[in-house]
C-alpha atoms as a PDB file:
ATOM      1  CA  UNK A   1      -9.478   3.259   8.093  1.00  0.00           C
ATOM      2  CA  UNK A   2      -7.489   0.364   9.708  1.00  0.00           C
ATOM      3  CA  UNK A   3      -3.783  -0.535   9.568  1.00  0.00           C
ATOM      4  CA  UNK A   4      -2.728  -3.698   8.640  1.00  0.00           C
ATOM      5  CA  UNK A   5       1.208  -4.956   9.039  1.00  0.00           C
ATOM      6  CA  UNK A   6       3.041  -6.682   6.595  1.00  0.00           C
ATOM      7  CA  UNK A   7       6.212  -8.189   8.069  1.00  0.00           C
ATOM      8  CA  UNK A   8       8.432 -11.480   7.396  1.00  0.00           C
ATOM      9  CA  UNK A   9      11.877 -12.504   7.198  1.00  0.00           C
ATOM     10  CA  UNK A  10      14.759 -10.542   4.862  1.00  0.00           C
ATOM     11  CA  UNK A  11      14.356 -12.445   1.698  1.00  0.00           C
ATOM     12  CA  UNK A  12      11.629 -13.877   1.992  1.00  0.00           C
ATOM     13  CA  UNK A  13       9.294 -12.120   0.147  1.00  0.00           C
ATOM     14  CA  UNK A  14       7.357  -9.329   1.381  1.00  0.00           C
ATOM     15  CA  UNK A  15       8.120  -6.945  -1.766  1.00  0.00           C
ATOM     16  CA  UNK A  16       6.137 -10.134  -3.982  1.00  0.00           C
ATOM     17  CA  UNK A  17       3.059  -9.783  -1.625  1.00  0.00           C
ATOM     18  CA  UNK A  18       3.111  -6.026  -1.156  1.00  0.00           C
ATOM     19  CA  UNK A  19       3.439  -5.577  -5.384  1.00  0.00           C
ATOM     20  CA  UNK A  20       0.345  -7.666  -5.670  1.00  0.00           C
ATOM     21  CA  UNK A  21      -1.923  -5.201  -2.525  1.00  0.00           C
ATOM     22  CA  UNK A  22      -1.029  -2.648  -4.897  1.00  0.00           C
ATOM     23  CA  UNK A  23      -1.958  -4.204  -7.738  1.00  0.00           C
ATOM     24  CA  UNK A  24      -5.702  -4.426  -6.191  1.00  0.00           C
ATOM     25  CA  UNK A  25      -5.651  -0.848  -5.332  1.00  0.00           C
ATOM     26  CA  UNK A  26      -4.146  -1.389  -1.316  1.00  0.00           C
ATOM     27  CA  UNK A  27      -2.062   1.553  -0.937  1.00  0.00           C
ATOM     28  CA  UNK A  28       1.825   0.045   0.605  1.00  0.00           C
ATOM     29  CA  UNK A  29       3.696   2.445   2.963  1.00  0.00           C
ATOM     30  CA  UNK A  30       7.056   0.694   2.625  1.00  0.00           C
ATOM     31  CA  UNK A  31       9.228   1.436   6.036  1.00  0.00           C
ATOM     32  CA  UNK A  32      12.583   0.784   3.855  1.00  0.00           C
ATOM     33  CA  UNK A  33      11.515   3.631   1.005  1.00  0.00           C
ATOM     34  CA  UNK A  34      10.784   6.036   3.674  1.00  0.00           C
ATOM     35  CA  UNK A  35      13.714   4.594   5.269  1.00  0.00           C
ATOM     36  CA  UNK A  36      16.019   6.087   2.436  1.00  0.00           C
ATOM     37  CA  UNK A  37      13.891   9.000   2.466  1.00  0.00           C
ATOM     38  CA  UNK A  38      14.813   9.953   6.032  1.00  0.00           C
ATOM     39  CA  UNK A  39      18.156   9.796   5.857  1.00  0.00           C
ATOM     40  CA  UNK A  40      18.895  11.450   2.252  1.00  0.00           C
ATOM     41  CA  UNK A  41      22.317  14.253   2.979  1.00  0.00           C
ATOM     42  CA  UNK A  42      21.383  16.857   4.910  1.00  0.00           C
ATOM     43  CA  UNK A  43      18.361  15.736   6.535  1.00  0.00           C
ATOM     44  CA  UNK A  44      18.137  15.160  10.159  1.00  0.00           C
ATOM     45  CA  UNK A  45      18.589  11.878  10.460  1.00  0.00           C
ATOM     46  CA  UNK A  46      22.077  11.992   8.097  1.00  0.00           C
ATOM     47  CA  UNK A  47      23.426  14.276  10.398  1.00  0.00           C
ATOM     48  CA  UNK A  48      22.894  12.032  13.815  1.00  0.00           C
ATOM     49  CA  UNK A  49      24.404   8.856  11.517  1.00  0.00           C
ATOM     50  CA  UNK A  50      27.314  10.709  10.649  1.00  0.00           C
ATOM     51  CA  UNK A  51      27.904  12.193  13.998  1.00  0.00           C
ATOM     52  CA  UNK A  52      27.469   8.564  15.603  1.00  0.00           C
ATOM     53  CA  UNK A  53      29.270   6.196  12.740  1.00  0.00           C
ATOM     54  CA  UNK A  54      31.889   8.285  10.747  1.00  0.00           C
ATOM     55  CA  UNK A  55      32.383   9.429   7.092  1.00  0.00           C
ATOM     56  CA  UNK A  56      33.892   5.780   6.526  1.00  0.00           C
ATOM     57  CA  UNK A  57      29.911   4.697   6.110  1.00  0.00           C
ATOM     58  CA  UNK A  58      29.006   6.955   3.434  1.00  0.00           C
ATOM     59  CA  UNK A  59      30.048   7.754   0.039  1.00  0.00           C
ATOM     60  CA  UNK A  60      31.917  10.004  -1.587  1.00  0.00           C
ATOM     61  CA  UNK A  61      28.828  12.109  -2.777  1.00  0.00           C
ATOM     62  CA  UNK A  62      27.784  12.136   0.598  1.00  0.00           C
ATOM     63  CA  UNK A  63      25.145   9.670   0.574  1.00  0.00           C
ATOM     64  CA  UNK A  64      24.466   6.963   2.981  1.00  0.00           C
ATOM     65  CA  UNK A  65      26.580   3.711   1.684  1.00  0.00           C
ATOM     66  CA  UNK A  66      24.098   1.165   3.239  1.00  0.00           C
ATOM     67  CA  UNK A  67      26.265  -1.633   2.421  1.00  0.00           C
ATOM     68  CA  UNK A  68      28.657  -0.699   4.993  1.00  0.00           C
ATOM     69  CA  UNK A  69      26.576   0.280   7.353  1.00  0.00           C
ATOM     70  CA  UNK A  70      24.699  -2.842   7.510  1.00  0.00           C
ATOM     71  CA  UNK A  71      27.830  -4.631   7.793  1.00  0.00           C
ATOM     72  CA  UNK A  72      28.886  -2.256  11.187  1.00  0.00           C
ATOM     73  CA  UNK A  73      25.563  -2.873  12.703  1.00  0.00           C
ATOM     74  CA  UNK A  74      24.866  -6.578  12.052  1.00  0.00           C
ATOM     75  CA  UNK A  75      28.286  -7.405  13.677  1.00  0.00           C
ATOM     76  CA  UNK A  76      27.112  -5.299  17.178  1.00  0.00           C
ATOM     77  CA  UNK A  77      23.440  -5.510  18.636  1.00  0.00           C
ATOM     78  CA  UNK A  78      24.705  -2.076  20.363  1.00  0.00           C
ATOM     79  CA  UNK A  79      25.415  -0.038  17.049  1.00  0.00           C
ATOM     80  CA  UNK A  80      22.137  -1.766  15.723  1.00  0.00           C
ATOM     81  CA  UNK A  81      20.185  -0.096  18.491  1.00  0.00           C
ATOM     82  CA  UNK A  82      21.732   3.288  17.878  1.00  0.00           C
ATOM     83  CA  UNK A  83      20.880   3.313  14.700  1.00  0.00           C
ATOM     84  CA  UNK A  84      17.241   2.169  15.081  1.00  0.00           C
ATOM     85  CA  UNK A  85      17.488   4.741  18.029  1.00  0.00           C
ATOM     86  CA  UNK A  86      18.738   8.056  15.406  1.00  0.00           C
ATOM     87  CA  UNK A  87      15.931   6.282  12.648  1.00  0.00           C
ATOM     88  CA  UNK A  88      12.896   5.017  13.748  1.00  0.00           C
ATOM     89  CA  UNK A  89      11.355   8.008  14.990  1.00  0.00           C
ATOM     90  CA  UNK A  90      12.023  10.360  11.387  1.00  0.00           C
ATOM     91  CA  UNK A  91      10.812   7.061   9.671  1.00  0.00           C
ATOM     92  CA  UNK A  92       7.482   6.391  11.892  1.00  0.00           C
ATOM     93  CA  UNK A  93       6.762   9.787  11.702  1.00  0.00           C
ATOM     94  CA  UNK A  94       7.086   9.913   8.059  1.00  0.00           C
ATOM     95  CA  UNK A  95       4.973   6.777   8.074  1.00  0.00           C
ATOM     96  CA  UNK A  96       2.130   7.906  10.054  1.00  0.00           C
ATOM     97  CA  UNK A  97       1.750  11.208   7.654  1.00  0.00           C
ATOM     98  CA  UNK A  98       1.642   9.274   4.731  1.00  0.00           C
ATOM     99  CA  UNK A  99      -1.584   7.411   6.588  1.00  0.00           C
ATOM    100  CA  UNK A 100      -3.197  10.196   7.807  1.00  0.00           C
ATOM    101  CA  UNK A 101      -3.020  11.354   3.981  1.00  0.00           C
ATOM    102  CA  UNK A 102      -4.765   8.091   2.807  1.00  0.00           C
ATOM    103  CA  UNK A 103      -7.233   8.289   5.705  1.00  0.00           C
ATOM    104  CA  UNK A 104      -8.228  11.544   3.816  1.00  0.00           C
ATOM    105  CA  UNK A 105      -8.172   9.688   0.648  1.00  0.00           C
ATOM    106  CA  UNK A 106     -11.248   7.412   2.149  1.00  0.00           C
ATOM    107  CA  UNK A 107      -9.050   4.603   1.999  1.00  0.00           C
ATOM    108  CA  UNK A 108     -10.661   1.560   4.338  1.00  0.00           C
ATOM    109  CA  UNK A 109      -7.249   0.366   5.068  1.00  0.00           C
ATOM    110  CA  UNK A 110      -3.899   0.464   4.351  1.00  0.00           C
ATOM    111  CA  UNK A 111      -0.809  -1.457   4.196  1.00  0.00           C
ATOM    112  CA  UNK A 112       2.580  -1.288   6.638  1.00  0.00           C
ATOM    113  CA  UNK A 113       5.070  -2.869   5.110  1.00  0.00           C
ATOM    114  CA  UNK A 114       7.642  -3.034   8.251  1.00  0.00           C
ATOM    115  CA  UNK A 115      10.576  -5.396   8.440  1.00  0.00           C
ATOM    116  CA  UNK A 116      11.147  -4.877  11.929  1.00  0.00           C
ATOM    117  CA  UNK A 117       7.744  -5.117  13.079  1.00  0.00           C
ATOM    118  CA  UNK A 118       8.031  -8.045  15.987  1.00  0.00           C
ATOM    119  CA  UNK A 119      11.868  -6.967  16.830  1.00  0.00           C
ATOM    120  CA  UNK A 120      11.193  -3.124  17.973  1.00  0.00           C
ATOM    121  CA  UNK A 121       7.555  -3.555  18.670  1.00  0.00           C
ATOM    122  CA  UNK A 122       6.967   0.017  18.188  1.00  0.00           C
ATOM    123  CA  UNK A 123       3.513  -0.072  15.476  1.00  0.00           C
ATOM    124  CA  UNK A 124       1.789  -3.141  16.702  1.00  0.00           C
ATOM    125  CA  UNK A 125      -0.353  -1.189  19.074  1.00  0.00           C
ATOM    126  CA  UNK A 126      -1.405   0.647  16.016  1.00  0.00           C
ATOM    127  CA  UNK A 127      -2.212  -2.205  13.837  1.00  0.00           C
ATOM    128  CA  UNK A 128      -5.405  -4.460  13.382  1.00  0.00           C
ATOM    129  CA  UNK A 129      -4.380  -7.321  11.659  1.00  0.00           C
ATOM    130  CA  UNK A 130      -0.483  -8.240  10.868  1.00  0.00           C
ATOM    131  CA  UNK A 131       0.426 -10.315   7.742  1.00  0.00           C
ATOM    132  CA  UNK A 132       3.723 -12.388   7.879  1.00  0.00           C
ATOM    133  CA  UNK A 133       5.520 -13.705   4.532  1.00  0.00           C
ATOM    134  CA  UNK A 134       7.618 -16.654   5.145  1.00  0.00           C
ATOM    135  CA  UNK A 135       9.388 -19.597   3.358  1.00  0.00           C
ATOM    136  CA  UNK A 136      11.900 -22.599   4.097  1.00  0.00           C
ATOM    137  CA  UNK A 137      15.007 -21.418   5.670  1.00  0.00           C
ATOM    138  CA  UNK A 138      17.285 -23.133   3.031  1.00  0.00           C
ATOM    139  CA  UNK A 139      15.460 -20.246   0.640  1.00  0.00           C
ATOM    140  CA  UNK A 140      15.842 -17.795   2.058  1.00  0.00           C
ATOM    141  CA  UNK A 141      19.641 -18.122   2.220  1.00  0.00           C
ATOM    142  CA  UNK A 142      19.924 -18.718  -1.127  1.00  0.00           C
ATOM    143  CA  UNK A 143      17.415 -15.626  -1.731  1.00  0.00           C
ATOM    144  CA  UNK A 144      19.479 -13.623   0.219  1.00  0.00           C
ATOM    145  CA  UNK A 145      22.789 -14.413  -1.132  1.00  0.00           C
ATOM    146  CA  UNK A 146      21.639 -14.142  -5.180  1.00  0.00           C
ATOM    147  CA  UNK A 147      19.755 -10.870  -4.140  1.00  0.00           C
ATOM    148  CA  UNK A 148      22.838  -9.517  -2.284  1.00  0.00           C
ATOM    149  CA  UNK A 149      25.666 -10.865  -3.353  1.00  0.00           C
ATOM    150  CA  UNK A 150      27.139 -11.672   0.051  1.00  0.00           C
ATOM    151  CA  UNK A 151      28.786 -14.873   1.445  1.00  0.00           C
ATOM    152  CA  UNK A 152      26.584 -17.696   3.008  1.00  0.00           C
ATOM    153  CA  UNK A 153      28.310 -16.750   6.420  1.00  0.00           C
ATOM    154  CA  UNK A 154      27.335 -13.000   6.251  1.00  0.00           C
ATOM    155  CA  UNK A 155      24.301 -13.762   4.820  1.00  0.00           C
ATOM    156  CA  UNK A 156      23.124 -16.300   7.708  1.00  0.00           C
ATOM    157  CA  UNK A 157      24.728 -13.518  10.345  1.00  0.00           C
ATOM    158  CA  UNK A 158      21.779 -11.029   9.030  1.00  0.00           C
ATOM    159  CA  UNK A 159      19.637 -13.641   8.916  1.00  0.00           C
ATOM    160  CA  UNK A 160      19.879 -14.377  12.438  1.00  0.00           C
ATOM    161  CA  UNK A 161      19.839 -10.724  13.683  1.00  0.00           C
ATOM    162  CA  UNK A 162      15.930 -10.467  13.033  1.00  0.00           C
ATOM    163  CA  UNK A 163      13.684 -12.984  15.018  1.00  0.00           C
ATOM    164  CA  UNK A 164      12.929 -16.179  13.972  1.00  0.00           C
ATOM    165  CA  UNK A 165      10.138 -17.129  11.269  1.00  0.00           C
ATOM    166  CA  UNK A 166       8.586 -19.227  13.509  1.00  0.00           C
ATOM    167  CA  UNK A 167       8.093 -16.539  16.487  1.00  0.00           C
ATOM    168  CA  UNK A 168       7.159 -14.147  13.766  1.00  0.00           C
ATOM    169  CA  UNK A 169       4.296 -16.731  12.398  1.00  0.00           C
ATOM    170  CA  UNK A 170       2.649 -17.204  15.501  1.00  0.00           C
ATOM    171  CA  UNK A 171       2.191 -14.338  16.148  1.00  0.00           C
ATOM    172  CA  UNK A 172       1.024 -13.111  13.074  1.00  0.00           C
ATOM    173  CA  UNK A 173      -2.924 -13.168  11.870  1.00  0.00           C
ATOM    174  CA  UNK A 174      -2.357 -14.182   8.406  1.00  0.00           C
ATOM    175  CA  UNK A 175       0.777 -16.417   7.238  1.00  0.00           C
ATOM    176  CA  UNK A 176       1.597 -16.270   3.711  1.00  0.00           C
ATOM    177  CA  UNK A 177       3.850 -19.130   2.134  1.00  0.00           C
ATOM    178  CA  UNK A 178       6.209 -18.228  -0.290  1.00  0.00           C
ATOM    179  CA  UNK A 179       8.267 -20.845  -1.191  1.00  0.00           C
ATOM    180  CA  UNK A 180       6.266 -22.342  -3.817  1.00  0.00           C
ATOM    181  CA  UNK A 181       5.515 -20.656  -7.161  1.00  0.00           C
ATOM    182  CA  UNK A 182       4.472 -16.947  -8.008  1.00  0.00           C
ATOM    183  CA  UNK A 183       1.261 -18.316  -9.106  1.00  0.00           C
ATOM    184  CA  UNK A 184       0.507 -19.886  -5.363  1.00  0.00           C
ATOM    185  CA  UNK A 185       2.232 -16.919  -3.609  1.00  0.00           C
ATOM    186  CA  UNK A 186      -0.662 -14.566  -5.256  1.00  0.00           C
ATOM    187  CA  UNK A 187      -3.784 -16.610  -5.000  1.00  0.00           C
ATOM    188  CA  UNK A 188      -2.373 -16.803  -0.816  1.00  0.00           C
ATOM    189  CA  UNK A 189      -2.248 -12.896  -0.972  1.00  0.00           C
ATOM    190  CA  UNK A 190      -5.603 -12.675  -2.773  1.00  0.00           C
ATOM    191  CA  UNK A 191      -7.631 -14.586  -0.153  1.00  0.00           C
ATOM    192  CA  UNK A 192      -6.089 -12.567   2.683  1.00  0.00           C
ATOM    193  CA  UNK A 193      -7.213  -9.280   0.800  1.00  0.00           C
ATOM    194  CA  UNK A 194     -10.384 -10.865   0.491  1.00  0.00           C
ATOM    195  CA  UNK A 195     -10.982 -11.404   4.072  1.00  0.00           C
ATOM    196  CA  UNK A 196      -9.793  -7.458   4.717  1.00  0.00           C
ATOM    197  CA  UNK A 197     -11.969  -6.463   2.426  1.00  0.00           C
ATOM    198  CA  UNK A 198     -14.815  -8.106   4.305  1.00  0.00           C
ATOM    199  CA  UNK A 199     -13.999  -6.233   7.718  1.00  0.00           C
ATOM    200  CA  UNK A 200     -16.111  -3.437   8.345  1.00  0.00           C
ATOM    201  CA  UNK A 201     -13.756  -1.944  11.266  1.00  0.00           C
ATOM    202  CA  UNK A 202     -12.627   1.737   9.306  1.00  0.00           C
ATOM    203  CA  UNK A 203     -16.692   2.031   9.364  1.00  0.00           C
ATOM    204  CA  UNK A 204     -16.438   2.231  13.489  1.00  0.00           C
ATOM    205  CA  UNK A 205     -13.810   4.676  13.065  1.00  0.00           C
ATOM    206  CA  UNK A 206     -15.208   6.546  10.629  1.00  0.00           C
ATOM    207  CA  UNK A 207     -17.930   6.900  13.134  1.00  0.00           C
ATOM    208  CA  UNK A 208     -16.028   7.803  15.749  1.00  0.00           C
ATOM    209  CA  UNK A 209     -14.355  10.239  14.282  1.00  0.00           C
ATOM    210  CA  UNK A 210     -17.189  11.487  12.276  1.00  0.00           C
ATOM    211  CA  UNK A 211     -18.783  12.170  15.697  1.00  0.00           C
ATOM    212  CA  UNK A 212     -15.836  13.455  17.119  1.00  0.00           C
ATOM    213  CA  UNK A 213     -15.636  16.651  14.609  1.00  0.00           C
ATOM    214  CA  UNK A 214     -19.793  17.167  14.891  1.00  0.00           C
ATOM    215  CA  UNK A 215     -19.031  17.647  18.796  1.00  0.00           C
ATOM    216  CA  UNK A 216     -16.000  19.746  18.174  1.00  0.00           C
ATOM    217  CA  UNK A 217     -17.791  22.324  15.442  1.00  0.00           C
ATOM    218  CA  UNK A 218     -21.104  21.923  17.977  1.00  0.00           C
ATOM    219  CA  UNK A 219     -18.715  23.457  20.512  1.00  0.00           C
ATOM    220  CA  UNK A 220     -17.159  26.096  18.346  1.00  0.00           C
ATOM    221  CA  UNK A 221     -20.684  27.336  16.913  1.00  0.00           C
ATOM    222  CA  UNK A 222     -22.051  27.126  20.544  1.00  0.00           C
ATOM    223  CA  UNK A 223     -19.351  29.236  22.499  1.00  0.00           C
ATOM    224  CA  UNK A 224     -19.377  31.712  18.964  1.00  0.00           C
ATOM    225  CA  UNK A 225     -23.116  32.116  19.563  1.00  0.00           C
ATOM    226  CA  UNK A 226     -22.387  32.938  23.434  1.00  0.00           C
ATOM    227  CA  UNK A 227     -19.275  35.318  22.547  1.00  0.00           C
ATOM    228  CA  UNK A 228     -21.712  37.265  20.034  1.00  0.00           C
ATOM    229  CA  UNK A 229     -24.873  37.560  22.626  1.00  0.00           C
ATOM    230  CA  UNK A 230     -22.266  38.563  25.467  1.00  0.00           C
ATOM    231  CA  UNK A 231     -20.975  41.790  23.405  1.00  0.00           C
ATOM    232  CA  UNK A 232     -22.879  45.060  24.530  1.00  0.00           C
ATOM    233  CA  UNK A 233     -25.290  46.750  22.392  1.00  0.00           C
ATOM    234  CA  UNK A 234     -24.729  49.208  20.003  1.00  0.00           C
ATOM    235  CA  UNK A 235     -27.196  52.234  20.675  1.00  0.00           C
END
């Protein structure tokens, strides 16, 4: 099984493309579910937030208000790293179970969808092929803004915390264009799953790991054969 990123700009449409892989049976580890997931009250990850930002960023049940928190850290690069610093690892953790499940599964590959992909850099040694959803900048302001109801000036400060679609574009294998219509968005998304459906990479790793476990049980049966034959006879 390979990993392929899915990554973009906020707003720009990655939840579109990532509905549509599931809808052809790609199975979509989303990094902001599991996100939520990690820090739900009393887990870990609540704890360090709390401990590092204050009960002024939750809410009265005691859940994470992520409103406010965004608006701490996109205002200071330093509180954004602490936070990535207290989350990333319970959320790529998470992540990486959740594949190892599918790999089980016989899955050939699997989707990552990961916001954050270019900024922290930490799955791209993991991935084989990255996927980046973009559109025209004037969009994606007014996506963000409907979507979130924030003002155009907050809404271009978030924008401009997360690199630029261009960087992210040229860097990516596959560039999906979605500022046209749904219709063009999915037949884009189609002929990318097309050509990852044609790889035959998971087969190498199958291999590999396939021959991996023969040599380990090979071992085991070999040294259990030698423990057995080295025990003294029973008169």
């Amino acid at each position: 099984m390979f990993i392929v990123g899915l990554t973009g700009g906020i707003a720009t449409g990655k939840s579109t493309v990532a509905q549509i892989m599931r809808e052809h049976g790609i199975p979509v580890i989303d990094a902001d579910i599991v996100a939520r997931k990690v820090v739900e009250p009393g887990k870990p990850a609540w704890h360090k937030i709390r401990k590092e930002f204050g009960p002024e960023v939750f809410l009265e049940n005691g859940e994470l208000d992520r409103g406010k928190l965004g608006d701490v850290i996109f205002n200071d690069v330093e509180k954004r790293k602490k936070l990535n610093g207290i989350t990333h690892p319970h959320i790529y953790r998470e992540m990486g179970w959740q594949a190892f499940r599918y790999f089980l599964k016989g899955y050939p590959f699997i989707v990552m969808d990961l916001p954050l992909l270019f900024e922290t850099g930490h799955m791209l040694g993991y991935l084989h092929k990255v996927i980046v959803v973009t559109c025209e900048e004037d969009l994606q302001l007014q996506r963000l803004m409907e979507r979130s109801g924030c003002t155009e000036a907050k809404a271009k400060l978030r924008i401009a915390a997360q690199m630029s679609l261009d960087k992210k574009s040229d860097m990516a294998d596959f560039v999906i264009e979605n500022s046209s219509s749904d219709r063009d968005t999915r037949e884009q998304t189609i002929r990318v799953i097309s050509v990852l459906k044609s790889y035959r990479q998971h087969w190498k790793i199958r291999i590999f790991v396939g021959f991996c476990c023969t040599v380990l049980l090979a071992g085991a049966y070999w040294l259990r054969n030698k423990s057995i034959k080295s025990l003294p006879a029973v008169a």
